[in-house]
Protein backbone atom coordinates (compact mmCIF):
# COMPACT_ATOMS: atom_id res chain seq x y z
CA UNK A 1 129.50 -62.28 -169.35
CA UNK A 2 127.08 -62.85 -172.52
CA UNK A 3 127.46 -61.41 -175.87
CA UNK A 4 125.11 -58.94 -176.53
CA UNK A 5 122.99 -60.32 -179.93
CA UNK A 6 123.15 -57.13 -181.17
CA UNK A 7 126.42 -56.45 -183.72
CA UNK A 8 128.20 -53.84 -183.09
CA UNK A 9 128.32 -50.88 -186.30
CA UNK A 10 131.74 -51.11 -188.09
CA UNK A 11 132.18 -48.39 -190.48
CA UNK A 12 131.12 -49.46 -193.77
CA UNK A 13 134.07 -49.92 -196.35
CA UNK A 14 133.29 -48.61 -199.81
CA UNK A 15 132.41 -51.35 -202.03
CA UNK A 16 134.99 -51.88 -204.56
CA UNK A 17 134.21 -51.18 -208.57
CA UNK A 18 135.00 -53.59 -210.96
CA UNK A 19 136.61 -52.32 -214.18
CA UNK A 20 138.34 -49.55 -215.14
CA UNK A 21 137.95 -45.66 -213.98
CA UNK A 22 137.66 -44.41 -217.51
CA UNK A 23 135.19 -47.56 -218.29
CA UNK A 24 133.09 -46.45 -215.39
CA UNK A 25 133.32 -42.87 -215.96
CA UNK A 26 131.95 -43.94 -219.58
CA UNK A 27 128.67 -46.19 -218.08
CA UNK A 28 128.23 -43.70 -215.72
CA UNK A 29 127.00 -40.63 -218.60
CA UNK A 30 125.65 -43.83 -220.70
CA UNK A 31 123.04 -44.91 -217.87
CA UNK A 32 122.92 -40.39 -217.12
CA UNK A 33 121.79 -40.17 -220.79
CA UNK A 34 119.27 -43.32 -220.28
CA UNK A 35 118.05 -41.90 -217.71
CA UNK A 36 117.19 -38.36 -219.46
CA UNK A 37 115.81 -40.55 -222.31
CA UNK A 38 113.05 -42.65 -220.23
CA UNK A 39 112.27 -39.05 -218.66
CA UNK A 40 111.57 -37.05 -221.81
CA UNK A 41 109.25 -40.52 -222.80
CA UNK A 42 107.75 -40.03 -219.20
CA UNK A 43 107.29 -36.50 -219.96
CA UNK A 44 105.65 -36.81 -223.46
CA UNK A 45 103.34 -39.58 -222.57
CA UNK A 46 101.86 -37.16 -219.40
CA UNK A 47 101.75 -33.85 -221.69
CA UNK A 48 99.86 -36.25 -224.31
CA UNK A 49 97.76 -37.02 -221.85
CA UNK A 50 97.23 -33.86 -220.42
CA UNK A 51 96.17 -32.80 -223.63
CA UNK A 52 93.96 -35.05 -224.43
CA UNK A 53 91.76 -34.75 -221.68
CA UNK A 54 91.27 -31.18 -221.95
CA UNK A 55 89.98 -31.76 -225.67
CA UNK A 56 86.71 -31.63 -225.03
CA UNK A 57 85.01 -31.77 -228.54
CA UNK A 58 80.98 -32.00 -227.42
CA UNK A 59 81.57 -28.97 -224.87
CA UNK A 60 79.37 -26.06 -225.27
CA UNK A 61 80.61 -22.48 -224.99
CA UNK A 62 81.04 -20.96 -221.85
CA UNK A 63 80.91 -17.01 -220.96
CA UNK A 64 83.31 -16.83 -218.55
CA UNK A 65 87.17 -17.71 -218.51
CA UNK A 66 88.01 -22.00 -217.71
CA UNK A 67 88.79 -22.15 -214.08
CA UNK A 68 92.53 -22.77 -213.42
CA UNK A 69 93.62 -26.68 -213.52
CA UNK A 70 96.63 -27.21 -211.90
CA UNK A 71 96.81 -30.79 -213.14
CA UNK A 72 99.68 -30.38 -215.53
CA UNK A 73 101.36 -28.35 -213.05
CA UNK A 74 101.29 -31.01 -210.25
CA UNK A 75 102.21 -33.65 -212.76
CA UNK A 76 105.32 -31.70 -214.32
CA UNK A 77 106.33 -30.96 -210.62
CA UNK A 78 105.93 -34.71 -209.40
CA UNK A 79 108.27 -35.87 -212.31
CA UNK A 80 110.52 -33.09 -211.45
CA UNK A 81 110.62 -33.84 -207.71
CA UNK A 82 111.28 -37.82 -209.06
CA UNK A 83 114.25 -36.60 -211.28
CA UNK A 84 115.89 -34.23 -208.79
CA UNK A 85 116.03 -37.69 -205.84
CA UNK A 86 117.48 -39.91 -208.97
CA UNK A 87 119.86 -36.96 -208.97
CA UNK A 88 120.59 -37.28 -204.60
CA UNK A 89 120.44 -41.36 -204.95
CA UNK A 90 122.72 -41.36 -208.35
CA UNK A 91 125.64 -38.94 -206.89
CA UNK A 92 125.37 -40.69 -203.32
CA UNK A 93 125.31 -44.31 -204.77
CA UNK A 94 128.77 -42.77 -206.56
CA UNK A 95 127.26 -42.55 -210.00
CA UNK A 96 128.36 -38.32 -210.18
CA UNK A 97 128.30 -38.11 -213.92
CA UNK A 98 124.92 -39.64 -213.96
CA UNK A 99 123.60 -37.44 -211.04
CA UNK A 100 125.12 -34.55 -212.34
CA UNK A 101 122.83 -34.91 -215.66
CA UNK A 102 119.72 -35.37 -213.99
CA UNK A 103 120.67 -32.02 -211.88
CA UNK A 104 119.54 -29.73 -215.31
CA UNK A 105 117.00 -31.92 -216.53
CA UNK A 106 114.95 -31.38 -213.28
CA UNK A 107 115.44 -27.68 -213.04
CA UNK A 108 114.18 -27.93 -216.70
CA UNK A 109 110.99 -29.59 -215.54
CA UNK A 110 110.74 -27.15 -212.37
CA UNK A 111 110.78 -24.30 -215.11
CA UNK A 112 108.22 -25.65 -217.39
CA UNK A 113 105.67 -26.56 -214.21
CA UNK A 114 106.24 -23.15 -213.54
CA UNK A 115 105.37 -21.89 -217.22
CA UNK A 116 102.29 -24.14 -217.73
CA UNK A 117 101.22 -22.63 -213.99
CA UNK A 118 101.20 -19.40 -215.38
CA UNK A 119 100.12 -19.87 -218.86
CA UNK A 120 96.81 -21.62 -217.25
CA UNK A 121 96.47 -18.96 -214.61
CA UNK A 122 96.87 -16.24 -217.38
CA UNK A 123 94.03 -17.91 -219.79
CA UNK A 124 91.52 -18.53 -216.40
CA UNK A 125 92.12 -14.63 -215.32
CA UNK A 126 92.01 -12.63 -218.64
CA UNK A 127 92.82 -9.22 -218.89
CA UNK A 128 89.72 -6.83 -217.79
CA UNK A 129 89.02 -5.14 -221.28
CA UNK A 130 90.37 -1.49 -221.70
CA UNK A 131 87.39 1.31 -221.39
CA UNK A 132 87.47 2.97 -224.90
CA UNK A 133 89.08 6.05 -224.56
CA UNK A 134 86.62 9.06 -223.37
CA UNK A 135 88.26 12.12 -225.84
CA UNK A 136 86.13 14.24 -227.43
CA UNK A 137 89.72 16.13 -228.84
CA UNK A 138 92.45 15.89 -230.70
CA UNK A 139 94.14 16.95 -227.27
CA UNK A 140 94.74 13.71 -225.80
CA UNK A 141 93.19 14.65 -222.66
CA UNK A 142 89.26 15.22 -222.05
CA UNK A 143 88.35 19.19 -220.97
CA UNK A 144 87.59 19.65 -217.32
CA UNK A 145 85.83 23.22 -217.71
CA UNK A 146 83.05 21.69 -219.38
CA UNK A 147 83.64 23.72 -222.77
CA UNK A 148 84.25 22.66 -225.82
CA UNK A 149 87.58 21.90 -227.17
CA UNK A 150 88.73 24.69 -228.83
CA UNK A 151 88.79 26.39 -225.47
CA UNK A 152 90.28 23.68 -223.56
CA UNK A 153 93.21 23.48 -226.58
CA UNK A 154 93.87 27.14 -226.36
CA UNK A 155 93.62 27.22 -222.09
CA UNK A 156 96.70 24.88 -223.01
CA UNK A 157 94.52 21.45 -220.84
């Protein structure tokens, strides 16, 4: 009979850690923290970016709202899809304190994709302006019979 080439899958032991629980425990929020410090710098170099190409000093007015970018949004919610599988690899590769940090910071990003969404969707779809007001009384309410307003404030509308 011939050995088949292929090995045969042992279950896989867990690797052993070097050093001390509470010495690992300690790395673990030090590279967490790290971690949440390279992603604000991430974070600050793309919304400096982001603003900077939307300064547009030569641009000449326009009469209608911008149209809606969704840019910033796409880039908030890439770095907060990157952040939230650091979290799944971090707590898988047995790192929970680390994983566990990452788990707020990308909600945190997920929220403020979701506020720069709207706040560009609110400035490229303004408000329709309010009619002024058609009252020709002091009643609060225009007169339907057609006669003047003493009449309709003593018919009581």
């Amino acid at each position: 009979m011939t050995e088949s080439p292929y090995r045969q899958s042992t279950p896989r032991a867990p690797r052993p850690r070097h050093g001390s629980r509470a010495m690992n425990g300690c790395l673990d929020v030090v590279l967490g923290l790290l971690l949440v410090l390279l992603e604000g710098l991430i974070c600050a170099v793309a919304a400096y970016s982001l603003a900077l190409s939307r300064w547009d000093p030569g641009a000449s007015e326009t009469t209608g709202p911008p149209p809606m970018d969704w840019t910033p949004v796409l880039v908030f919610g890439g770095i907060a899809a990157a952040v939230a599988l650091i979290a799944v690899v971090l707590i898988r590769e047995n790192r929970p304190w680390a994983g566990a940090i990452q788990i707020p910071v990308a909600l945190l990003l997920c929220v403020a994709a979701v506020q720069v969404g709207h706040e560009d969707y609110r400035r490229s779809h303004p408000a329709p302006a309010s009619a002024p007001p058609d009252d020709p009384g002091r009643s609060g309410h225009q007169c339907l019979s057609g006669g003047d307003n003493r009449e309709c404030l003593d018919s009581g509308g």
